[in-house]
N, C-alpha and C. Protein backbone atom coordinates (compact mmCIF):
# COMPACT_ATOMS: atom_id res chain seq x y z
N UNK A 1 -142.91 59.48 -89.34
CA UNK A 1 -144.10 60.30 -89.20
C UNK A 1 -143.97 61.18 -87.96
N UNK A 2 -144.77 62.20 -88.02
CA UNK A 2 -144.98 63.19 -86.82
C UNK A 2 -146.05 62.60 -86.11
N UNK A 3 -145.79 63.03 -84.70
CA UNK A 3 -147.18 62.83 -83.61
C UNK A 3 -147.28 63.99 -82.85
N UNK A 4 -148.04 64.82 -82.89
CA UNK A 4 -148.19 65.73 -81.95
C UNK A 4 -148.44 64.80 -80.00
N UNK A 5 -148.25 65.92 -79.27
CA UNK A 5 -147.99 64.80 -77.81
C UNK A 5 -149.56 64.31 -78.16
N UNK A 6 -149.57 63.58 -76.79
CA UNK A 6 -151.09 62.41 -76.75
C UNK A 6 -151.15 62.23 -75.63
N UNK A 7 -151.98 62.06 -75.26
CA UNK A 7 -152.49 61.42 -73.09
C UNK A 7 -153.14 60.08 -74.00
N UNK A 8 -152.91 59.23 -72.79
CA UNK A 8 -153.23 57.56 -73.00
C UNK A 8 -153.43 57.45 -71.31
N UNK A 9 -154.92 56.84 -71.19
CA UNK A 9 -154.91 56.55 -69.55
C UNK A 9 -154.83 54.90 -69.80
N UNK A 10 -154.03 54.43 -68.38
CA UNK A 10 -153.94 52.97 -68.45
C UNK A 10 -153.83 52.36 -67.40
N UNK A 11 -153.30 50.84 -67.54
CA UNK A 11 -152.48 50.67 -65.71
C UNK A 11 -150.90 50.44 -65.74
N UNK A 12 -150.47 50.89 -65.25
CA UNK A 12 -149.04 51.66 -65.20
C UNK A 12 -148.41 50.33 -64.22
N UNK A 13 -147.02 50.09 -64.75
CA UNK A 13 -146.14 49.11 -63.55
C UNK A 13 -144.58 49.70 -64.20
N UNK A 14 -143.82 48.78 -63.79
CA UNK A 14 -142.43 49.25 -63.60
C UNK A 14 -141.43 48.11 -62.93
N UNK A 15 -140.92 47.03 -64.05
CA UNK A 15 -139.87 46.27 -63.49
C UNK A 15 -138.56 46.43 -64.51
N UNK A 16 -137.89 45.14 -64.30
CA UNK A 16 -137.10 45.03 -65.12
C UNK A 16 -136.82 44.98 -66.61
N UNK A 17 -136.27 45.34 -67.41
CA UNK A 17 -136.07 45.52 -68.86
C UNK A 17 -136.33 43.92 -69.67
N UNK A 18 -135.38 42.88 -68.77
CA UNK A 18 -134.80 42.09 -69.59
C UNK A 18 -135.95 41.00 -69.42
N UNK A 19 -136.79 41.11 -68.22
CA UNK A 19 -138.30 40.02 -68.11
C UNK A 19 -139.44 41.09 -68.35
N UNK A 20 -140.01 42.26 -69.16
CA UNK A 20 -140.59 42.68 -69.69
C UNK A 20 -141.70 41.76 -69.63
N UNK A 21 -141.51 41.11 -70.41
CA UNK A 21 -143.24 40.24 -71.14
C UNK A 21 -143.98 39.34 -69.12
N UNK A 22 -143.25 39.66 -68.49
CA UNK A 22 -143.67 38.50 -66.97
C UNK A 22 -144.58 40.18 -66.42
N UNK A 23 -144.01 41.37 -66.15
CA UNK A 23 -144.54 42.27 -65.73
C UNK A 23 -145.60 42.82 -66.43
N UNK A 24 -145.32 42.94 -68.06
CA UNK A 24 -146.17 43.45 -69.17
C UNK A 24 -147.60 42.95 -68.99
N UNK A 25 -147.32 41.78 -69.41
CA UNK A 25 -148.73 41.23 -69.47
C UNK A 25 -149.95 41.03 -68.54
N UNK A 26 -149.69 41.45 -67.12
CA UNK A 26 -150.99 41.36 -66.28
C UNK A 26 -151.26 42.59 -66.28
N UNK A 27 -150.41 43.99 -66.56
CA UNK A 27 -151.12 44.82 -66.96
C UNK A 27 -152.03 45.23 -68.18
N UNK A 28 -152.09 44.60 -69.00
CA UNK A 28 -152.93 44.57 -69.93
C UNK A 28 -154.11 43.57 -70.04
N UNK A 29 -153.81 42.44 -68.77
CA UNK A 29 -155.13 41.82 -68.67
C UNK A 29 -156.22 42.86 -67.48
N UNK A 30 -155.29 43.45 -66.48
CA UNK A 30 -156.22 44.55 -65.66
C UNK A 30 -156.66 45.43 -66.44
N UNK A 31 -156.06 46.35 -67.81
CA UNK A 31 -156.66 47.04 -68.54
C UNK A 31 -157.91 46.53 -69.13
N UNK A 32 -157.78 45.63 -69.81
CA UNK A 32 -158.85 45.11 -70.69
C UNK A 32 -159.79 44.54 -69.36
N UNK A 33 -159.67 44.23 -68.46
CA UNK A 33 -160.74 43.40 -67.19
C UNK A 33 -161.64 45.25 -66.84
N UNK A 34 -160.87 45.82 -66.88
CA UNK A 34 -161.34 47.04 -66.43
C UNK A 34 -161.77 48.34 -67.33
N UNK A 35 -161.71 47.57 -69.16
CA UNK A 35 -161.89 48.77 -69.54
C UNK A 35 -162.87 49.42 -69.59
N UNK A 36 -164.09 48.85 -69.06
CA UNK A 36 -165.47 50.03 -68.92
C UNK A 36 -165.25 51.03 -68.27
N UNK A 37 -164.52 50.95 -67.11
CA UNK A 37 -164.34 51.93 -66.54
C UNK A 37 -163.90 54.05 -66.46
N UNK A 38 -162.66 53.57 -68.34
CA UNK A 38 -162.15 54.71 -69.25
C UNK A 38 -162.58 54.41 -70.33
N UNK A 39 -163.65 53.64 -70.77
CA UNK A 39 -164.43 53.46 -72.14
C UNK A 39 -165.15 54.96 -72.94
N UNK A 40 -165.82 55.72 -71.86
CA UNK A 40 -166.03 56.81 -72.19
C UNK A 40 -165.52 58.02 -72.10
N UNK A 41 -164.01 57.48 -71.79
CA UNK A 41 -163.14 58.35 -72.00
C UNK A 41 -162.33 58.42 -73.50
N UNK A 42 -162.01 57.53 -73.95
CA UNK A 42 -161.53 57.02 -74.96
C UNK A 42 -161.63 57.75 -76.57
N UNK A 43 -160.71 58.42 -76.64
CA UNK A 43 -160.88 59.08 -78.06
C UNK A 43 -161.31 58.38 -79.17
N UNK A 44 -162.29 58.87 -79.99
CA UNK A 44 -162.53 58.47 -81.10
C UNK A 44 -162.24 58.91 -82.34
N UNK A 45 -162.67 58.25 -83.69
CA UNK A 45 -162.54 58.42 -84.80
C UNK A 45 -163.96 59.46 -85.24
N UNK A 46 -164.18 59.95 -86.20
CA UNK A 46 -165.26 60.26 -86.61
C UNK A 46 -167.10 59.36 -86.64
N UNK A 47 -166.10 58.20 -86.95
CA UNK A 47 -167.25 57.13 -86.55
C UNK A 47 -167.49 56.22 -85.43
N UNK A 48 -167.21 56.89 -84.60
CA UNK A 48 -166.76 56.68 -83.08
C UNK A 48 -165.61 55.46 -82.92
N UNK A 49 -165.30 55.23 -83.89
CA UNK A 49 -164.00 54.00 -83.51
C UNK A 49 -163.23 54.74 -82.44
N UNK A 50 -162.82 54.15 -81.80
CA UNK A 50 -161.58 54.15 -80.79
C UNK A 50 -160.32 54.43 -81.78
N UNK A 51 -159.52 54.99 -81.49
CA UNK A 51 -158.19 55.87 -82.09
C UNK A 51 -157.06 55.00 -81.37
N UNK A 52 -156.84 54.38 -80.72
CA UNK A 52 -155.45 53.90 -80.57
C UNK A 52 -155.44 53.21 -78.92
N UNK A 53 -154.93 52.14 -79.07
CA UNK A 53 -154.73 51.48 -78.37
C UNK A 53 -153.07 51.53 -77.94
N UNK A 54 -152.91 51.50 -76.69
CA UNK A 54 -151.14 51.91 -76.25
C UNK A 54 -150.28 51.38 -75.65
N UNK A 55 -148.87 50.60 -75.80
CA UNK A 55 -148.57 50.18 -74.86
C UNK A 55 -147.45 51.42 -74.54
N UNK A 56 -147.18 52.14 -74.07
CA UNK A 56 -146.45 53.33 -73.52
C UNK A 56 -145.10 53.11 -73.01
N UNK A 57 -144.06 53.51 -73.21
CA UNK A 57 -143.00 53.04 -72.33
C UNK A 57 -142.49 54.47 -72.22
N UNK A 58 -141.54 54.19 -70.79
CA UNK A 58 -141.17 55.25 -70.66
C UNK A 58 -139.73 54.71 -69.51
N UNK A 59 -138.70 55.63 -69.29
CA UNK A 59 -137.95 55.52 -68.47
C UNK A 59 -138.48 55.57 -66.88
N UNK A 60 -137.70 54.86 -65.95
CA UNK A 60 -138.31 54.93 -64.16
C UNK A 60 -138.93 56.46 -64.07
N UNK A 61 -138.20 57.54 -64.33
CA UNK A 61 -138.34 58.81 -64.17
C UNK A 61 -139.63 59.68 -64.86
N UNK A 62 -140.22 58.83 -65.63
CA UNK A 62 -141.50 59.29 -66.56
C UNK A 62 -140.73 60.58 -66.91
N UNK A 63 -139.36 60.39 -68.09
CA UNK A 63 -139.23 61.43 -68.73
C UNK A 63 -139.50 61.19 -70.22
N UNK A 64 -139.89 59.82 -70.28
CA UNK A 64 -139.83 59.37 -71.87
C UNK A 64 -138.74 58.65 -72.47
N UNK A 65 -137.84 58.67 -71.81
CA UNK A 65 -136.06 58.47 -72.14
C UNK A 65 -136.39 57.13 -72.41
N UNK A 66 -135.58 56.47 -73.30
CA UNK A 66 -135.57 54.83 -73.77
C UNK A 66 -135.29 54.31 -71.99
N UNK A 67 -135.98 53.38 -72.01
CA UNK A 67 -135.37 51.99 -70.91
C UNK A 67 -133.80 52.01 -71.13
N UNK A 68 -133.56 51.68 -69.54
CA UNK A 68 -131.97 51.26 -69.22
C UNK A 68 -132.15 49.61 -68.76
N UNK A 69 -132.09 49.11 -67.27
CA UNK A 69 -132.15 48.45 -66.47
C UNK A 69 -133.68 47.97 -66.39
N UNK A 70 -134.33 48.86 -66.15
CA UNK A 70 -135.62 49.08 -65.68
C UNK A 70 -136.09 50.10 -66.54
N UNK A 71 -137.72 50.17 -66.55
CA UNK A 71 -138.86 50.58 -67.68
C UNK A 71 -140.10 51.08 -66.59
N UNK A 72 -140.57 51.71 -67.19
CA UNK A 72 -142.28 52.10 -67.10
C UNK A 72 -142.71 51.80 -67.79
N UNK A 73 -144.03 51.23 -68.19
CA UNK A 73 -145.20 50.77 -69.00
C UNK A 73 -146.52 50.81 -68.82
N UNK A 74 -147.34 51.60 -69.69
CA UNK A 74 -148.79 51.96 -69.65
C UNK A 74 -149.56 51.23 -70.43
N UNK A 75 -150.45 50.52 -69.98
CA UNK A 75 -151.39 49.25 -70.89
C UNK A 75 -152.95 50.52 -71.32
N UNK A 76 -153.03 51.10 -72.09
CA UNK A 76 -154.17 51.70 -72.12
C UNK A 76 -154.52 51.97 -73.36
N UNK A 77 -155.09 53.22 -73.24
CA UNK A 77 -156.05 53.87 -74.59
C UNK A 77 -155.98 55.30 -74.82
N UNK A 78 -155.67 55.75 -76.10
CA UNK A 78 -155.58 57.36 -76.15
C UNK A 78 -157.05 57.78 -75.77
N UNK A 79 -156.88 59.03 -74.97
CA UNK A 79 -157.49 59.88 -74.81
C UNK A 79 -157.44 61.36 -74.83
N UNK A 80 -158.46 62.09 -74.93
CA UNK A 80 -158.76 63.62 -75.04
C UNK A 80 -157.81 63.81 -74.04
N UNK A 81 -156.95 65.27 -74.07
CA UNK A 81 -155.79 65.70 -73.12
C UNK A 81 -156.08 66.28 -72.18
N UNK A 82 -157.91 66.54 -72.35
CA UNK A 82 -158.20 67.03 -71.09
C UNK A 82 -158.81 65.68 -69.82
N UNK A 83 -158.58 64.57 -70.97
CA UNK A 83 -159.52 63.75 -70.12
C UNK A 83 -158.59 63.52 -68.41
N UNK A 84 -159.14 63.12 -67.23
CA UNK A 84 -159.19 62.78 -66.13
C UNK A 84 -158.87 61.39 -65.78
N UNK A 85 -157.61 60.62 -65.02
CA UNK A 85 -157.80 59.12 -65.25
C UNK A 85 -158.85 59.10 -63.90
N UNK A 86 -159.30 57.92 -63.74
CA UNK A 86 -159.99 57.43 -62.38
C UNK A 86 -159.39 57.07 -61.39
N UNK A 87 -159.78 57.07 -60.23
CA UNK A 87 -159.17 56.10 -59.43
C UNK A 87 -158.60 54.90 -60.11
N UNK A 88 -157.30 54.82 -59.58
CA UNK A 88 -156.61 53.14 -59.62
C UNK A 88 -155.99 53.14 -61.60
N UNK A 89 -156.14 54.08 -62.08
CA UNK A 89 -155.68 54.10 -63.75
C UNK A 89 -154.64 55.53 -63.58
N UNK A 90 -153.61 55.46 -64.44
CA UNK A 90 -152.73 56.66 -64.39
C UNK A 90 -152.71 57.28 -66.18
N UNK A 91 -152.63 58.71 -66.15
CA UNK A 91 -152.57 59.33 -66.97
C UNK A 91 -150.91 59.61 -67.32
N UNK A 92 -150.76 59.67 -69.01
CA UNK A 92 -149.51 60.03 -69.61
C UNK A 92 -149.59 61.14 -70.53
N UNK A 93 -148.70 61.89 -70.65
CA UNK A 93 -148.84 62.57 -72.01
C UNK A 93 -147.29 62.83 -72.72
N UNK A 94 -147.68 61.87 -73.59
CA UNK A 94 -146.52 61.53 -74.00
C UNK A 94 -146.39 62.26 -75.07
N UNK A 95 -144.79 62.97 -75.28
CA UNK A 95 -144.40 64.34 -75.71
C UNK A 95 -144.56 63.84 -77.11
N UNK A 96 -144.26 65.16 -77.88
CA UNK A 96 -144.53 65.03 -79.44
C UNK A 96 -142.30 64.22 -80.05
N UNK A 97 -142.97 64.19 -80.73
CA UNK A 97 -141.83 63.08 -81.56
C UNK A 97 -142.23 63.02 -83.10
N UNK A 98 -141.06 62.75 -83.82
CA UNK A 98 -140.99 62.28 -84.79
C UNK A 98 -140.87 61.28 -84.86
N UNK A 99 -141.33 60.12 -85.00
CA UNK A 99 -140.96 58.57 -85.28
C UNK A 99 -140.60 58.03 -86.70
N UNK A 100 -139.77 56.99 -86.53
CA UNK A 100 -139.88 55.83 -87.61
C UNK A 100 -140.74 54.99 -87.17
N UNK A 101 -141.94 54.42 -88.36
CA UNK A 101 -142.70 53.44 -87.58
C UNK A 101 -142.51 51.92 -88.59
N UNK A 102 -142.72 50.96 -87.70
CA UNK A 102 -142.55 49.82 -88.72
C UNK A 102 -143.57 48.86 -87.75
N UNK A 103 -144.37 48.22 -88.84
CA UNK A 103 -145.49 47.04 -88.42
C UNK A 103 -144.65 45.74 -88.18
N UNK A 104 -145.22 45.10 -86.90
CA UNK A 104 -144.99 43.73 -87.05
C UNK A 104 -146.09 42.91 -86.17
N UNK A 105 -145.85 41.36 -85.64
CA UNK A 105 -146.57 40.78 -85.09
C UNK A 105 -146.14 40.83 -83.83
N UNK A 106 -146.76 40.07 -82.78
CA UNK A 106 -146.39 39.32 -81.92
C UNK A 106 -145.11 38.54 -81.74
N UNK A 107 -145.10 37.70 -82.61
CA UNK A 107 -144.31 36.66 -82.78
C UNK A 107 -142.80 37.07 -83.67
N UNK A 108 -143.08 38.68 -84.45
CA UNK A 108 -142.05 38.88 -84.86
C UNK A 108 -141.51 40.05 -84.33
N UNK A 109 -142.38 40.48 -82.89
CA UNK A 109 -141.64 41.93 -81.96
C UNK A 109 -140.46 41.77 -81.89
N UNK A 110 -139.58 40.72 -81.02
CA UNK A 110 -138.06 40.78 -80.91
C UNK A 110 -137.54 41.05 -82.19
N UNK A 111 -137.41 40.10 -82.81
CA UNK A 111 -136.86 40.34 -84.12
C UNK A 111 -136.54 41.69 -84.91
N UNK A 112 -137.93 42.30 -84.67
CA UNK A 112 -138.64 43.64 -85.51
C UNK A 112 -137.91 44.96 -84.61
N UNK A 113 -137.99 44.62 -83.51
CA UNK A 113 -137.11 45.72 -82.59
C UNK A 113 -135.78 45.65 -82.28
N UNK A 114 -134.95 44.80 -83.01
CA UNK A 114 -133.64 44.10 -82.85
C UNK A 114 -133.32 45.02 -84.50
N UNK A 115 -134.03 44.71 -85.26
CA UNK A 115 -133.75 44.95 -86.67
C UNK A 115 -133.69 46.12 -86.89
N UNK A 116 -134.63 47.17 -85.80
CA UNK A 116 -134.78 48.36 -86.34
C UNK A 116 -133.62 49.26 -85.33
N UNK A 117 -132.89 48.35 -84.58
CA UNK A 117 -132.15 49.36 -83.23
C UNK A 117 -130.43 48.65 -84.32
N UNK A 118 -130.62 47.65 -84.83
CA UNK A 118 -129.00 47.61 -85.34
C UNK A 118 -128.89 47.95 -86.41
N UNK A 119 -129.46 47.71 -87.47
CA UNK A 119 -130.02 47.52 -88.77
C UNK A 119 -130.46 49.03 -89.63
N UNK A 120 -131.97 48.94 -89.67
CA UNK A 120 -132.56 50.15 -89.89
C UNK A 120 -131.77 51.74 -89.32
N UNK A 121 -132.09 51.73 -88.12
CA UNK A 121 -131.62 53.00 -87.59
C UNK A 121 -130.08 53.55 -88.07
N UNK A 122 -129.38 52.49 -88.35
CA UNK A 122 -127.89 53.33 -88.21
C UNK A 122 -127.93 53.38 -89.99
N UNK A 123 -128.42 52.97 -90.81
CA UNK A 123 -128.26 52.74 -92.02
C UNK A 123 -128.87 54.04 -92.37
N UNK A 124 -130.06 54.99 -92.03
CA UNK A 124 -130.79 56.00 -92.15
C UNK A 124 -130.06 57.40 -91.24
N UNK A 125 -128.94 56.70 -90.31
CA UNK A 125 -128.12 57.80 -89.40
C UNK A 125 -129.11 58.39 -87.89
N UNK A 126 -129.87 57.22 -88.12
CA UNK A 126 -131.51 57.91 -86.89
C UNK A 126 -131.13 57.32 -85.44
N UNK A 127 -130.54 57.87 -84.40
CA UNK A 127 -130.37 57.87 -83.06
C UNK A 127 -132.13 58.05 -82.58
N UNK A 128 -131.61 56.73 -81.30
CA UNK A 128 -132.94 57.18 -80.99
C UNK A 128 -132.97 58.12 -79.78
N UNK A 129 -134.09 58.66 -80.02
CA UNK A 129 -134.28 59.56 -79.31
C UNK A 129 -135.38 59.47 -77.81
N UNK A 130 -135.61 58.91 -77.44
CA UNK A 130 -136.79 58.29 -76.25
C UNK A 130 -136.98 56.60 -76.17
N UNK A 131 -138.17 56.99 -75.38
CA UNK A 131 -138.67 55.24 -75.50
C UNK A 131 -139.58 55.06 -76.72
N UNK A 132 -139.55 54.09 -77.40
CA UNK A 132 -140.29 52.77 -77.94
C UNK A 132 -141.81 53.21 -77.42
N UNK A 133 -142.96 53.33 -78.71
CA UNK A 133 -144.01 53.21 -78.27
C UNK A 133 -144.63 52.22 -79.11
N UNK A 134 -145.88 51.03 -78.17
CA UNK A 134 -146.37 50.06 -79.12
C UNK A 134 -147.64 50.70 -79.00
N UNK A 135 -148.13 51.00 -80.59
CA UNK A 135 -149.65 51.16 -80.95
C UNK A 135 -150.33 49.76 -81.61
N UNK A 136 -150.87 49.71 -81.12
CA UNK A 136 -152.24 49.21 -81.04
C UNK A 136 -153.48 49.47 -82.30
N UNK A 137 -153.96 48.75 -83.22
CA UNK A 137 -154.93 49.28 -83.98
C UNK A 137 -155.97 48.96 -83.50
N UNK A 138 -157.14 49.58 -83.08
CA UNK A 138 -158.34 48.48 -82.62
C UNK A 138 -159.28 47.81 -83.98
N UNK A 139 -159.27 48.42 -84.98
CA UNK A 139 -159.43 47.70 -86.01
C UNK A 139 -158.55 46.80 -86.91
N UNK A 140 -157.10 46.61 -86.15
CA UNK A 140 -156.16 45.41 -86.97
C UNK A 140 -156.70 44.10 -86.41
N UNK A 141 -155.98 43.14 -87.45
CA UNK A 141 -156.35 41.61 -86.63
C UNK A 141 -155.28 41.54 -85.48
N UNK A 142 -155.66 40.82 -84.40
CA UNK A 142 -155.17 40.44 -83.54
C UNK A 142 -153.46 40.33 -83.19
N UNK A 143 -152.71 40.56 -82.54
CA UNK A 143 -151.46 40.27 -82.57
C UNK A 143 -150.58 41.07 -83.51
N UNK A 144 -151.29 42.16 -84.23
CA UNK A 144 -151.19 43.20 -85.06
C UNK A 144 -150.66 44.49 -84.59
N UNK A 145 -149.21 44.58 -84.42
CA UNK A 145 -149.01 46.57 -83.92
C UNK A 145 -148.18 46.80 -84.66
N UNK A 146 -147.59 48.34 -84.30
CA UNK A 146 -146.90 49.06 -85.08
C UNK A 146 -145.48 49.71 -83.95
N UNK A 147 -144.51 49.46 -84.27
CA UNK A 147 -143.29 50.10 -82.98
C UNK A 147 -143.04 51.79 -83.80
N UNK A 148 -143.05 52.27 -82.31
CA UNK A 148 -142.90 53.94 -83.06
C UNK A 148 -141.36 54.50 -82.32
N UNK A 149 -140.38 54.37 -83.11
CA UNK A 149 -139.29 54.58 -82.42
C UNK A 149 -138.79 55.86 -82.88
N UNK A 150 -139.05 56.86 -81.91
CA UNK A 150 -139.11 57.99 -81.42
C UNK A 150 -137.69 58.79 -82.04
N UNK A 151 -136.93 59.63 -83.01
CA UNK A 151 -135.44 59.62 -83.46
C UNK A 151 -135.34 61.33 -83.75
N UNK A 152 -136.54 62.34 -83.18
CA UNK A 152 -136.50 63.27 -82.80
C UNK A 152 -137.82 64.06 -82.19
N UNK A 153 -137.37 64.65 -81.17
CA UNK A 153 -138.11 65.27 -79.91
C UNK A 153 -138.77 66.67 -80.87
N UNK A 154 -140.02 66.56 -80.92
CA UNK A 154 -140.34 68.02 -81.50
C UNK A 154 -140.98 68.79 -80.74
N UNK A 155 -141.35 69.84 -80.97
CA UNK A 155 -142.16 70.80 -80.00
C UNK A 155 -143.70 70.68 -80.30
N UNK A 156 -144.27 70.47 -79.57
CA UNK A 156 -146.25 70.65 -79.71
C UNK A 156 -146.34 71.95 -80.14
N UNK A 157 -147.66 71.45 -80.82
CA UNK A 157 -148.04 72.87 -82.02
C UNK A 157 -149.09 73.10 -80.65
């Protein structure tokens, strides 16, 4: 699928690749401890649902580039591109892409991102092209996302 770019405000950290889930996760408990704060920032649906929930990755350099060693990661929520983060929350706007997307759980992320980087991708000829983005449904059940692996850079309309 296509994504035109997107801003997602969140709380932003930056360690190592290979302990991910030790750094990951207290940023997404400060997001959620704090989300009143960009609640009314938060893009909606027509029926005011919330539009997407984000986990963002990006290279040290915030160019988007897949993780090497080390990662960037944004625990947040899409928002309007004009929106403003607050104090203490950082803004992204993460470029437009073409993705392959494929659903999985929690419990079957490694697996699901192992499958789609040896497996899937070379069988379809799809290099990837950036970082890995995890969406978020706010209306899925729990433990419910989708990996959007990024396999060409397009231009914003």
């Amino acid at each position: 699928m296509e994504k035109q770019s997107f801003a997602v405000i969140g709380k932003v950290g930056q360690g190592l690749a290979n302990v991910g889930t030790a750094w990951i996760a207290p940023l997404w408990q400060e997001a959620d401890r704090n989300f009143h704060e960009i609640s009314s920032l938060a893009k909606v649906d027509d029926e005011g649902n919330i539009v997407g929930i984000w986990g963002a990755m990006s290279d040290v350099d915030e160019h988007f580039e897949r993780w090497q060693d080390e990662g960037k990661y944004l625990a947040g929520c899409e928002v309007a591109d004009h929106a403003i983060a607050p104090s203490g929350w950082t803004k992204w706007v993460i470029p437009a892409f073409k993705y392959a997307v494929v659903n999985c759980t929690q419990d079957t992320y490694n697996e699901t991102f192992h499958r789609m980087l040896s497996e899937y991708m070379p069988a379809h000829a799809y290099k990837l092209a950036g970082a890995v983005q995890e969406y978020y449904n706010p209306k899925a059940n729990h433990g419910e996302l989708a990996l959007y692996f990024p396999i060409e850079r397009i231009e914003s309309v």
